[in-house]
Protein backbone atom coordinates (compact mmCIF):
# COMPACT_ATOMS: atom_id res chain seq x y z
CA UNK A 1 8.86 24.48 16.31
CA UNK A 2 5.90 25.48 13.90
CA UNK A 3 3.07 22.91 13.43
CA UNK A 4 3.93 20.13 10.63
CA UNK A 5 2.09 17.85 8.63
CA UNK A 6 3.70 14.47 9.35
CA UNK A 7 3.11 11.08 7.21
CA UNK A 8 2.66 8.24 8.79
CA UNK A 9 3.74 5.22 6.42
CA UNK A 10 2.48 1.71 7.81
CA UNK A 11 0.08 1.96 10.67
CA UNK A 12 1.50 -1.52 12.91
CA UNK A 13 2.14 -1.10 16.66
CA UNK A 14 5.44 1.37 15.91
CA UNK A 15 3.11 3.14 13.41
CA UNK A 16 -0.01 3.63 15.77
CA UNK A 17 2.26 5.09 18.94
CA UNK A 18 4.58 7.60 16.50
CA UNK A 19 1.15 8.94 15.24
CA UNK A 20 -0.14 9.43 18.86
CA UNK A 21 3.34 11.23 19.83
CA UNK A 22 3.11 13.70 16.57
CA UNK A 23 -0.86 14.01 17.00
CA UNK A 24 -0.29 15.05 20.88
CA UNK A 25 2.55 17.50 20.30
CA UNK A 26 0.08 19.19 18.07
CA UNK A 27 0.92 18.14 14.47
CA UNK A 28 -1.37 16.93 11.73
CA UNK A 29 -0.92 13.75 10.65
CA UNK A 30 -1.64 11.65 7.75
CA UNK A 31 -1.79 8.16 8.22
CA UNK A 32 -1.38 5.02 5.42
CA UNK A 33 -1.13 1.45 5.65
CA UNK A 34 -2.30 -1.11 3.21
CA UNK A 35 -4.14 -3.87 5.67
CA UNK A 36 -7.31 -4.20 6.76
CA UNK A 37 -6.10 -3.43 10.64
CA UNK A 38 -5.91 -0.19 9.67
CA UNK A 39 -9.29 1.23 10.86
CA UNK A 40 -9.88 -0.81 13.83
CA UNK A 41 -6.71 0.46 15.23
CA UNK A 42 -7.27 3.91 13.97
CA UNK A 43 -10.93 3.96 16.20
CA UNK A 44 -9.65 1.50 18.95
CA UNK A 45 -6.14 1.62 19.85
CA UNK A 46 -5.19 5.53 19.03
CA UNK A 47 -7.48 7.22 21.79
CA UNK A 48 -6.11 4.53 24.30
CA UNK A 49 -2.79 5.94 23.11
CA UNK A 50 -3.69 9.35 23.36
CA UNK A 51 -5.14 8.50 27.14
CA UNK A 52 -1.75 7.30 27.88
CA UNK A 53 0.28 10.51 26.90
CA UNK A 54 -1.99 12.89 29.11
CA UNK A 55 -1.27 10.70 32.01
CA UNK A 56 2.17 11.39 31.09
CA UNK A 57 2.37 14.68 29.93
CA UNK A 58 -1.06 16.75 31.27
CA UNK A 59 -3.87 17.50 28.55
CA UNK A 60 -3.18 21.26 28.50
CA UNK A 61 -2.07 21.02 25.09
CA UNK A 62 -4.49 21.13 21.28
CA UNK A 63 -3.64 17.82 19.64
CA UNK A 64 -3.20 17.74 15.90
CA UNK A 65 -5.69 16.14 13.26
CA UNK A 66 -5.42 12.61 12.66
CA UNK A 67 -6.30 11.59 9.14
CA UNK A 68 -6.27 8.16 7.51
CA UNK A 69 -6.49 7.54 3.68
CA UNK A 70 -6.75 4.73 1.26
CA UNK A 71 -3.64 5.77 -0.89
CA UNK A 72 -0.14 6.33 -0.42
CA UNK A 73 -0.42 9.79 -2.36
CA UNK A 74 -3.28 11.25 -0.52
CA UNK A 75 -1.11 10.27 2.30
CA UNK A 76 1.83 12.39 1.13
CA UNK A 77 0.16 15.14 0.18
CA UNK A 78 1.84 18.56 1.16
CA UNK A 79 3.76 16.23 4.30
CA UNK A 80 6.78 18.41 5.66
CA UNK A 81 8.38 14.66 7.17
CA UNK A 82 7.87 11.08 6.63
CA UNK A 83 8.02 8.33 8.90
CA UNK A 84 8.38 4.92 7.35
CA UNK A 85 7.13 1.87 9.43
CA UNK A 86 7.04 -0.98 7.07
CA UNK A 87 8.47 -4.71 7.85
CA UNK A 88 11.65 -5.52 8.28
CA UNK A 89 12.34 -6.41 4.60
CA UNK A 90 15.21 -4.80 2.94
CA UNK A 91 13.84 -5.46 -0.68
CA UNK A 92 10.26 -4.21 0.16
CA UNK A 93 11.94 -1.27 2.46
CA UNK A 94 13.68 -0.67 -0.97
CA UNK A 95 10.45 -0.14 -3.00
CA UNK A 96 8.59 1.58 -0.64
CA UNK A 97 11.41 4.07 0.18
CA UNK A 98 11.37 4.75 -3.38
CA UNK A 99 7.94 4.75 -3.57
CA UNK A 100 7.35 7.78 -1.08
CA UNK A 101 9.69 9.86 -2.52
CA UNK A 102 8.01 10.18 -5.61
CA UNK A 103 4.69 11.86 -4.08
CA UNK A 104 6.76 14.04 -1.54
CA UNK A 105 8.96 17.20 -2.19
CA UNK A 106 12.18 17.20 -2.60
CA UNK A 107 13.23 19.10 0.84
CA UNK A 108 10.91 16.44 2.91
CA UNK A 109 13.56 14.42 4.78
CA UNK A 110 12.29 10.29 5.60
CA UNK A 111 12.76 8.66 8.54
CA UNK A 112 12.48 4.93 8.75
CA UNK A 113 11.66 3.17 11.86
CA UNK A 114 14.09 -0.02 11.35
CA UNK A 115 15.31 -1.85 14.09
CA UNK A 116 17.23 -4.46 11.92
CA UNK A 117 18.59 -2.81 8.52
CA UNK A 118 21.26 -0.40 7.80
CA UNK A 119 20.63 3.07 6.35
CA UNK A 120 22.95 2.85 3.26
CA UNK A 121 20.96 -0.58 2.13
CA UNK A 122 17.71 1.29 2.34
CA UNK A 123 18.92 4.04 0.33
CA UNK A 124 19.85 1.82 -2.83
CA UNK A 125 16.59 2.43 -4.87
CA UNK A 126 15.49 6.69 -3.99
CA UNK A 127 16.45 9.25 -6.31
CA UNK A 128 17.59 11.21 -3.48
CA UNK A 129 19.40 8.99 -1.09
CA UNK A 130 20.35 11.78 1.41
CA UNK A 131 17.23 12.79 2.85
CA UNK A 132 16.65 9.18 4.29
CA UNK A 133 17.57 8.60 7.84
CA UNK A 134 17.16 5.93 10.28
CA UNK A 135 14.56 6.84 13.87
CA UNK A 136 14.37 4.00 15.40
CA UNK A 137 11.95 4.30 18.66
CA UNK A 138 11.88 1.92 21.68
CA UNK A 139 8.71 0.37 22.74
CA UNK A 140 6.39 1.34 24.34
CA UNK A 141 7.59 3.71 21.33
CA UNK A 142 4.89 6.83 23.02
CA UNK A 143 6.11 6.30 26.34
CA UNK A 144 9.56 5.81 25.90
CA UNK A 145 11.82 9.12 24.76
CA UNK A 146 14.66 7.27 23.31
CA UNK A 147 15.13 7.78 19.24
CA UNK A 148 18.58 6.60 17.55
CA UNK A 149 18.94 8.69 14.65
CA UNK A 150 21.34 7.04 11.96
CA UNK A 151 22.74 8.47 8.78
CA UNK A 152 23.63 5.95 5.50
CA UNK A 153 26.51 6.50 3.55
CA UNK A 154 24.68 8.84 1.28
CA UNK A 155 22.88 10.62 4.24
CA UNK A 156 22.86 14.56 4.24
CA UNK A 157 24.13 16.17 7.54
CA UNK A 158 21.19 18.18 7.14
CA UNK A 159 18.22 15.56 6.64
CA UNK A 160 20.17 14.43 9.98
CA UNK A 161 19.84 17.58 12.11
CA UNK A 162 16.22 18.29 10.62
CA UNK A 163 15.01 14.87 12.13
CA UNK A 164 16.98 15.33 15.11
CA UNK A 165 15.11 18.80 15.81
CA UNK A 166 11.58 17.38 14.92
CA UNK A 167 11.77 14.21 17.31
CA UNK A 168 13.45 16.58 20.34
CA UNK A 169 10.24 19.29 19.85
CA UNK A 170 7.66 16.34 20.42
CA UNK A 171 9.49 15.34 23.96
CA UNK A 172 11.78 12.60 22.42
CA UNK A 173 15.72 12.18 23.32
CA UNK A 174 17.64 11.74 20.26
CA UNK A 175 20.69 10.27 19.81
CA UNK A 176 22.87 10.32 16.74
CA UNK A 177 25.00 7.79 15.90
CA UNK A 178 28.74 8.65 14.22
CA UNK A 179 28.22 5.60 12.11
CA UNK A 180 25.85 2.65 11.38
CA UNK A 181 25.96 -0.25 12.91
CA UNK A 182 23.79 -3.49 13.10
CA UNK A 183 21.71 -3.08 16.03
CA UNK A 184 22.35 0.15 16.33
CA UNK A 185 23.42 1.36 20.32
CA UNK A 186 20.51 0.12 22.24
CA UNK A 187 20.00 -3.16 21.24
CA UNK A 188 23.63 -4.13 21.10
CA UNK A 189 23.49 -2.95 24.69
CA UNK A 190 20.50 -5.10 25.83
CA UNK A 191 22.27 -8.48 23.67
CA UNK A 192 25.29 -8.17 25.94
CA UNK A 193 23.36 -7.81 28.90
CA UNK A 194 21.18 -10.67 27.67
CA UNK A 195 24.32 -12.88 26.72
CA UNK A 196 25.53 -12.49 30.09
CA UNK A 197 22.41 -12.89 31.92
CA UNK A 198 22.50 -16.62 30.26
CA UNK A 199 26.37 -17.46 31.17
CA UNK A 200 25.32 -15.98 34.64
CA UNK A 201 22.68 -19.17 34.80
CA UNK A 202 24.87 -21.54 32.49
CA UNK A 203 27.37 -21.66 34.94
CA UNK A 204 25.89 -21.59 38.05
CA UNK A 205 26.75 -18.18 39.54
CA UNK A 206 22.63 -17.67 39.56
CA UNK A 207 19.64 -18.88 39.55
CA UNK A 208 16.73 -17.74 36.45
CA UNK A 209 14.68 -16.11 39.35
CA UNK A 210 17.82 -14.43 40.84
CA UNK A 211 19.04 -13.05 37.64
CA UNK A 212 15.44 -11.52 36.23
């Protein structure tokens, strides 16, 4: 795939380890987050990141820029894909959703990292519903390849397959979901398992030790 420019939309712990996986695949990326954590992680925590992929991967590779700015438009400047890490907050998801789109072109496809909201929700406030998908990592999200890609009602096929191709060229394994659902595959997964890890000690089959 040819070298990107990637925006990176709140720079929290998902935020921090997708720039390190774009960044070490070779793409630039443009970083944004309104807190003050922002440039303490940016000098501290990235270059442990980075340290951790070429354990994983080998360092015979040129890593992409890594640029942080103040605003959300310098951010988006010229970006080819957006990926949106904000809280879990389907109002301020909303905004902000709507707020990247207007300082991005109109072929950019975003990706939102939500582990708790549906796709079609999120969509409610952008002009262009369809380019906004769901990627939703698994932590340690730099280690780990897993991404669950999830379309909204409004979602273009498209916007879908473009995400899908970006995430599988920096080492991830995508999976696309037919539909959304609340939790998506993953996490339903680990609540059963969890659910029946506590009947397993409710009612005396195991101990807590045992089980874990």
């Amino acid at each position: 795939m040819e070298k990107l420019t990637i925006g990176i939309v709140g720079f929290g712990v998902i935020g921090q380890r997708w720039t390190a996986c774009f960044a070490h695949a070779g793409h630039t990326v443009r970083v944004f987050d309104p807190t003050e954590r922002r440039e303490q992680a940016f000098n501290e925590v990235l270059p442990e990141l980075m340290a951790d992929l070429d354990a994983l991967k080998g360092t015979s590779y040129a890593p992409g820029e890594i640029h942080l700015f103040p605003t959300l438009a310098e951010t988006l400047e010229g970006v080819d894909f957006v990926q949106e890490n904000g809280p879990e907050d389907l109002a301020l998801k909303r905004r902000l959703l709507a707020d990247i789109e207007d300082h991005i072109g109109d072929e950019v496809v975003i990706a939102s990292s939500s582990s708790a909201l549906l796709v079609s929700d999120m969509q409610g406030e952008c002009r262009l519903p369809g380019r906004v998908v769901l990627g939703h990592p698994f932590n340690p999200a730099h280690l780990m390849p897993l991404v669950e890609i999830v379309g909204g009602k409004a979602s273009d096929p498209q916007a879908i397959a473009r995400a899908h191709a970006i995430y599988e060229a920096i080492g991830k394994k995508p999976v696309t979901l037919n539909r959304e659902v609340t939790g998506h595959i993953a996490l339903r997964l680990m609540g059963a398992m969890w659910r029946e890890a506590i009947a397993l000690v409710r009612d005396g089959v195991a101990s807590v030790e045992d089980v874990d």
